[in-house]
Protein backbone atom coordinates (compact mmCIF):
# COMPACT_ATOMS: atom_id res chain seq x y z
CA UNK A 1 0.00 0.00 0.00
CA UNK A 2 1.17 3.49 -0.83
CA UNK A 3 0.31 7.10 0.04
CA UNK A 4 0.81 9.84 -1.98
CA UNK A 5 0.76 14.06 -1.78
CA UNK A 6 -0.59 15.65 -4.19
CA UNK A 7 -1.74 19.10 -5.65
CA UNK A 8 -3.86 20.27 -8.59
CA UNK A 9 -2.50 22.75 -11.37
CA UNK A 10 -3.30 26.28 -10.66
CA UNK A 11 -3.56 28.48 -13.82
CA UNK A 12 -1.17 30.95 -11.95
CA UNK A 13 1.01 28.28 -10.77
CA UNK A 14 4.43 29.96 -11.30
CA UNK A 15 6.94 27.95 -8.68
CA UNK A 16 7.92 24.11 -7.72
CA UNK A 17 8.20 23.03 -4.51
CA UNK A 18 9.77 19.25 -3.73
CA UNK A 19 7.77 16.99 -1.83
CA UNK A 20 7.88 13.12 -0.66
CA UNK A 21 5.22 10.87 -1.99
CA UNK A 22 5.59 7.65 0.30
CA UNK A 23 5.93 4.18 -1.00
CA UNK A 24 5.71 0.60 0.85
CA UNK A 25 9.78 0.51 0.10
CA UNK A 26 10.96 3.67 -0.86
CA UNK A 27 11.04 7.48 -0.95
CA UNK A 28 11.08 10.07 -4.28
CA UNK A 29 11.62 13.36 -4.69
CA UNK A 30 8.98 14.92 -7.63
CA UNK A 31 8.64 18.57 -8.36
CA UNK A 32 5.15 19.64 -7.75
CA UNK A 33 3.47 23.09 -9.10
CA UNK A 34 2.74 25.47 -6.85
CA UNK A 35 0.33 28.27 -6.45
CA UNK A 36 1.71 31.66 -6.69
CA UNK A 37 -0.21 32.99 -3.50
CA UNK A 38 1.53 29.61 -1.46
CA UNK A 39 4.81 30.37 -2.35
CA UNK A 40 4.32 34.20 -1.66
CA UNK A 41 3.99 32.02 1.72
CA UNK A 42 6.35 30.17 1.84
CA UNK A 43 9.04 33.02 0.85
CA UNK A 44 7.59 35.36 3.16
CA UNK A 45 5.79 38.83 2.69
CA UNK A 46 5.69 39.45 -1.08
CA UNK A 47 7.92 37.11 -2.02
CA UNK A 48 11.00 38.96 -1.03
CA UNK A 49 12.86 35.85 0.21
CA UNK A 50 13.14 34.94 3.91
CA UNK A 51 12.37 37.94 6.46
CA UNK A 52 14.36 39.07 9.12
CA UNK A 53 13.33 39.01 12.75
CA UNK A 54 14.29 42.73 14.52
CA UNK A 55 15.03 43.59 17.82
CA UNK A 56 15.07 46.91 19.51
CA UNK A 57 17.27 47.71 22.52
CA UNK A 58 19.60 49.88 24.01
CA UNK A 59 23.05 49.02 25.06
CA UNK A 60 25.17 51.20 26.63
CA UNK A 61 29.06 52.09 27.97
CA UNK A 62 30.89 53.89 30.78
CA UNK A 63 33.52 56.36 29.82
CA UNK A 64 36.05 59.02 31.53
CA UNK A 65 38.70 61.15 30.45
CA UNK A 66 40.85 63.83 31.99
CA UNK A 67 42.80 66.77 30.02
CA UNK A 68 46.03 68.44 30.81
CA UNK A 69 46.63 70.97 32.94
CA UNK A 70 45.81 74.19 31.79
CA UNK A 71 44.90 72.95 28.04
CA UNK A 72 41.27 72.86 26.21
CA UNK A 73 39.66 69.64 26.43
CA UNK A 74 39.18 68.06 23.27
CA UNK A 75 38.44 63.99 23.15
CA UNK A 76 36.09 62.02 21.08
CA UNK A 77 33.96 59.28 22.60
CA UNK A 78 32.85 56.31 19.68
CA UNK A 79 29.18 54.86 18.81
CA UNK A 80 30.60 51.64 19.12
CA UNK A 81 28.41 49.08 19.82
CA UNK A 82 30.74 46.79 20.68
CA UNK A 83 32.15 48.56 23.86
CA UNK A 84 29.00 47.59 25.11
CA UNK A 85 29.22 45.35 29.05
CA UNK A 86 26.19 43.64 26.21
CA UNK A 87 27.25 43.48 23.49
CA UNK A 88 28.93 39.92 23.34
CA UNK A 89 25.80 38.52 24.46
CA UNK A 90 24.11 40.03 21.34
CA UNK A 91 26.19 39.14 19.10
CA UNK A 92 26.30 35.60 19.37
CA UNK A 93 22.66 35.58 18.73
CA UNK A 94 22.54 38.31 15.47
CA UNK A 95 24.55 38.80 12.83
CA UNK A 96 23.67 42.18 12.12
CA UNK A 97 23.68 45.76 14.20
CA UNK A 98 22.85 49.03 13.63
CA UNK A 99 22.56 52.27 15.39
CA UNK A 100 19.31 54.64 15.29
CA UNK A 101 21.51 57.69 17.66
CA UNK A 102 21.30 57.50 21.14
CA UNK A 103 21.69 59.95 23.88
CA UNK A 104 25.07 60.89 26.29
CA UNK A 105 24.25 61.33 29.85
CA UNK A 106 27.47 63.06 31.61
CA UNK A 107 29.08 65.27 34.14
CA UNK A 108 32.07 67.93 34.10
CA UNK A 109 34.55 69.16 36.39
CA UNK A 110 37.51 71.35 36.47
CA UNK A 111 40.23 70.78 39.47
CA UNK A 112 43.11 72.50 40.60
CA UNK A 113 44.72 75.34 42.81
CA UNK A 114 44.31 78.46 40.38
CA UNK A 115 42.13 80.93 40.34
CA UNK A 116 37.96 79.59 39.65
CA UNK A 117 37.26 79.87 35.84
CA UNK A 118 35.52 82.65 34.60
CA UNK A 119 33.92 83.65 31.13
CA UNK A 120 34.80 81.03 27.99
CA UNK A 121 36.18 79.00 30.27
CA UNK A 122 33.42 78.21 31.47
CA UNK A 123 31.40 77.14 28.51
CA UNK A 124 31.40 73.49 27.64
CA UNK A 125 30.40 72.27 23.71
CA UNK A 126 29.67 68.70 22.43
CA UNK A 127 28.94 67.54 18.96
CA UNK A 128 28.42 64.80 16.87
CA UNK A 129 30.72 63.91 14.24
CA UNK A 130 29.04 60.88 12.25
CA UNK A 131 32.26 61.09 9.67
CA UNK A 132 35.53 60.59 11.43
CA UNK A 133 37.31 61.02 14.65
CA UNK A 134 38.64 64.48 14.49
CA UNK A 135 38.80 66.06 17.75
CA UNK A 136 36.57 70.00 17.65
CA UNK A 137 39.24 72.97 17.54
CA UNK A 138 37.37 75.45 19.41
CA UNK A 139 33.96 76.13 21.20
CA UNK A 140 32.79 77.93 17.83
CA UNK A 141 33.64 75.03 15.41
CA UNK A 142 31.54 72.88 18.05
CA UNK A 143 28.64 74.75 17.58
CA UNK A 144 28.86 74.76 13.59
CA UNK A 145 27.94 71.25 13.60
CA UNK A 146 24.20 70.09 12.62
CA UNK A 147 23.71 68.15 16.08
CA UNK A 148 25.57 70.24 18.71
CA UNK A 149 25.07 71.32 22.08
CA UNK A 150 26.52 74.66 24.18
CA UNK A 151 26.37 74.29 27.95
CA UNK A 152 27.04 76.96 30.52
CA UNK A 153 29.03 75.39 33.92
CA UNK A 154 27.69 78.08 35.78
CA UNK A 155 27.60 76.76 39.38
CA UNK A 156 31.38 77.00 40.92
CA UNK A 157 32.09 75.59 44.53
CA UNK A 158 35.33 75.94 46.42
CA UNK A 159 36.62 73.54 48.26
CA UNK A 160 39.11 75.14 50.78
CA UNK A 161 39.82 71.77 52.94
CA UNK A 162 41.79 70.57 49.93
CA UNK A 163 43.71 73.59 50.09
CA UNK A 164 42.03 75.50 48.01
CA UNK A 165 41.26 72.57 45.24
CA UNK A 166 38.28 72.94 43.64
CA UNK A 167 35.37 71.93 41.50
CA UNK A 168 33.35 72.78 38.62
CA UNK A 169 29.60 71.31 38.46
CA UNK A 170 27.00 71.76 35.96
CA UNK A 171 23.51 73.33 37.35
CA UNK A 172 21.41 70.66 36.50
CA UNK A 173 18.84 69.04 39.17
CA UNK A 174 20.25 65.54 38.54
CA UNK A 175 23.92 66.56 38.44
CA UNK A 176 24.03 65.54 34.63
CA UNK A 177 24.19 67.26 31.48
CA UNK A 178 22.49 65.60 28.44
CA UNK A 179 23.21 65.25 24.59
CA UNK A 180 21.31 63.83 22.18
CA UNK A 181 22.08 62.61 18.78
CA UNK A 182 20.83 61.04 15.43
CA UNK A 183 22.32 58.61 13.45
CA UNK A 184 22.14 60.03 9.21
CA UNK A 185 19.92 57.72 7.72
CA UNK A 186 20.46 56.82 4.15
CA UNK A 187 24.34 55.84 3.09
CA UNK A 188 25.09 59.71 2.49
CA UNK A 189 27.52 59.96 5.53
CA UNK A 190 29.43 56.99 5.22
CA UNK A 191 33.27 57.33 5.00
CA UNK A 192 34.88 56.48 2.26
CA UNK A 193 37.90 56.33 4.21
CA UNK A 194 37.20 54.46 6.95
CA UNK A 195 35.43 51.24 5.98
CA UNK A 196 34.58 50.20 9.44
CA UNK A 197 32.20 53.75 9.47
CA UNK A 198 28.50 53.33 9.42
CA UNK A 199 25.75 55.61 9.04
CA UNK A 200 22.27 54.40 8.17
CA UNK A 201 23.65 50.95 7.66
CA UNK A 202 23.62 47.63 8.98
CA UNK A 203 27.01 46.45 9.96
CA UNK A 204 27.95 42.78 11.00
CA UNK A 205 28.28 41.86 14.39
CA UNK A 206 31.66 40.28 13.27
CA UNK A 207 33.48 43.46 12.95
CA UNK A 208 34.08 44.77 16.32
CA UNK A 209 35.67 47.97 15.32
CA UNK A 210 32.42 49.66 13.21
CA UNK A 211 31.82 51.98 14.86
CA UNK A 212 28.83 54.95 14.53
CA UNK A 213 30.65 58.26 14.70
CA UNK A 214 31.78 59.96 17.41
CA UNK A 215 30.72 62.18 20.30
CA UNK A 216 33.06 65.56 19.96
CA UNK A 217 33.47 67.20 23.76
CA UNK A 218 35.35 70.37 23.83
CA UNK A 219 36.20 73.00 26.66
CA UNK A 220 38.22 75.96 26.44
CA UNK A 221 41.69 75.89 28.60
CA UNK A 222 40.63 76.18 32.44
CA UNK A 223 43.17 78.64 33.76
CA UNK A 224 47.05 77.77 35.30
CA UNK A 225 47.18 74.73 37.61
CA UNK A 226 43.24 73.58 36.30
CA UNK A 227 41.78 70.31 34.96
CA UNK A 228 38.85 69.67 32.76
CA UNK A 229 37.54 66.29 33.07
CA UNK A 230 34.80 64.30 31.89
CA UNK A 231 32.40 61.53 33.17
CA UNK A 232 29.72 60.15 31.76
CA UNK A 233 27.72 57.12 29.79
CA UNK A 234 26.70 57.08 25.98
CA UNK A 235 23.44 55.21 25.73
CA UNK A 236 22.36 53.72 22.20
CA UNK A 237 19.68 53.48 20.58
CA UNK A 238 20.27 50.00 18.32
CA UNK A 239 18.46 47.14 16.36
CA UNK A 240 19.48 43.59 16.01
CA UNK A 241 18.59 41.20 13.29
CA UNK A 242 19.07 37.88 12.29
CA UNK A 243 18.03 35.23 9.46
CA UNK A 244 15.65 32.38 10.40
């Protein structure tokens, strides 16, 4: 005795699909036809091929960094997913990453035994560079960028127990300054120098070093025997996706 699977012509039968008819001693392949609307089905939404399951999530990093004495403050903090405390996790699921923008959540501080910093020293700028890695040059070439931000450190304290050391905080409620960014959509911003450079793109979990631009902080020299530093986390907005 034998079964067998069948299925009747369509008139817009298009596609085969391979199944098993079942025999008492044996198993063959035979191509079958197919109705378009099945194998719209079976290839997923319109046909396109196989889709890709998305997830949404943020992953974010610690980072810190301290000038020289007496010197502007110029560093540049990557969108790089993987400096994630996630991202290995992640990426041993999906194979691909990208990053929407995301938002950097920090404080500033200036330290030393000079005089407390008055005027332009005490403005602070951060931008977003989504190109390359080149440090800002001055508070005014901060600002010139699309996504920038001035802040004002306007609240000095003196601390005269540390012999006359002090600090410079930001007057915030929280204690935190806050900069927001957006990642260029499209492939308009990508760097044609820098391979591992994303913008609007998905890049494989693989590659380590992509990274999405960089956050530009910049602070004008603090005054003799002064400090600028820098703490804060960059928090980013990301997607995940995978193959079936």
């Amino acid at each position: 005795m034998s079964t067998s699977t069948t299925l009747a012509k369509p008139l817009n039968a298009t596609k085969y699909l391979i199944v098993t008819e079942e025999t008492d001693d044996k198993k063959d392949g035979k191509k079958v036809d197919v109705p378009l609307t099945i194998n719209k089905m079976l290839m997923g939404r319109g046909g396109r091929g196989v889709r890709l399951k998305t997830l949404r999530t943020k992953i974010a990093y610690l980072f810190s960094n301290t000038g020289a004495v007496n010197t502007a403050f110029t560093t540049v903090v990557p969108v790089q997913p993987s400096a994630t405390t996630s991202w290995s996790q992640f990426a041993a699921v999906y194979e691909e990453v990208i990053v929407h923008g995301g938002v950097v959540k920090f404080n500033v501080s200036v330290t030393g035994t000079g005089t407390d910093p008055l005027g332009s020293n005490q403005l602070f700028a951060i931008s977003y560079n989504p190109l390359n890695s080149s440090a800002a040059t001055s508070i005014a070439a901060s600002c010139e960028f699309s996504q920038s931000q001035l802040f004002g450190v306007d609240n000095i304290t003196t601390n005269t127990v540390a012999n006359g050391v002090f600090g410079c905080l930001p007057a915030r409620p929280n204690g935190l300054f806050e900069f927001k960014f957006t990642v260029p959509k499209g492939k308009t911003a990508r760097s044609a120098s820098a391979s591992s450079t994303f913008s609007g793109e998905w890049s494989n979990t693989n590659d380590g070093s992509d990274v999405y631009g960089w956050v530009c902080p910049y602070a004008s020299a603090p005054g003799a025997n002064n400090t600028w530093s820098m703490y804060g986390v960059i928090i980013m907005d990301v997607s995940f996706r995978s193959r079936f």
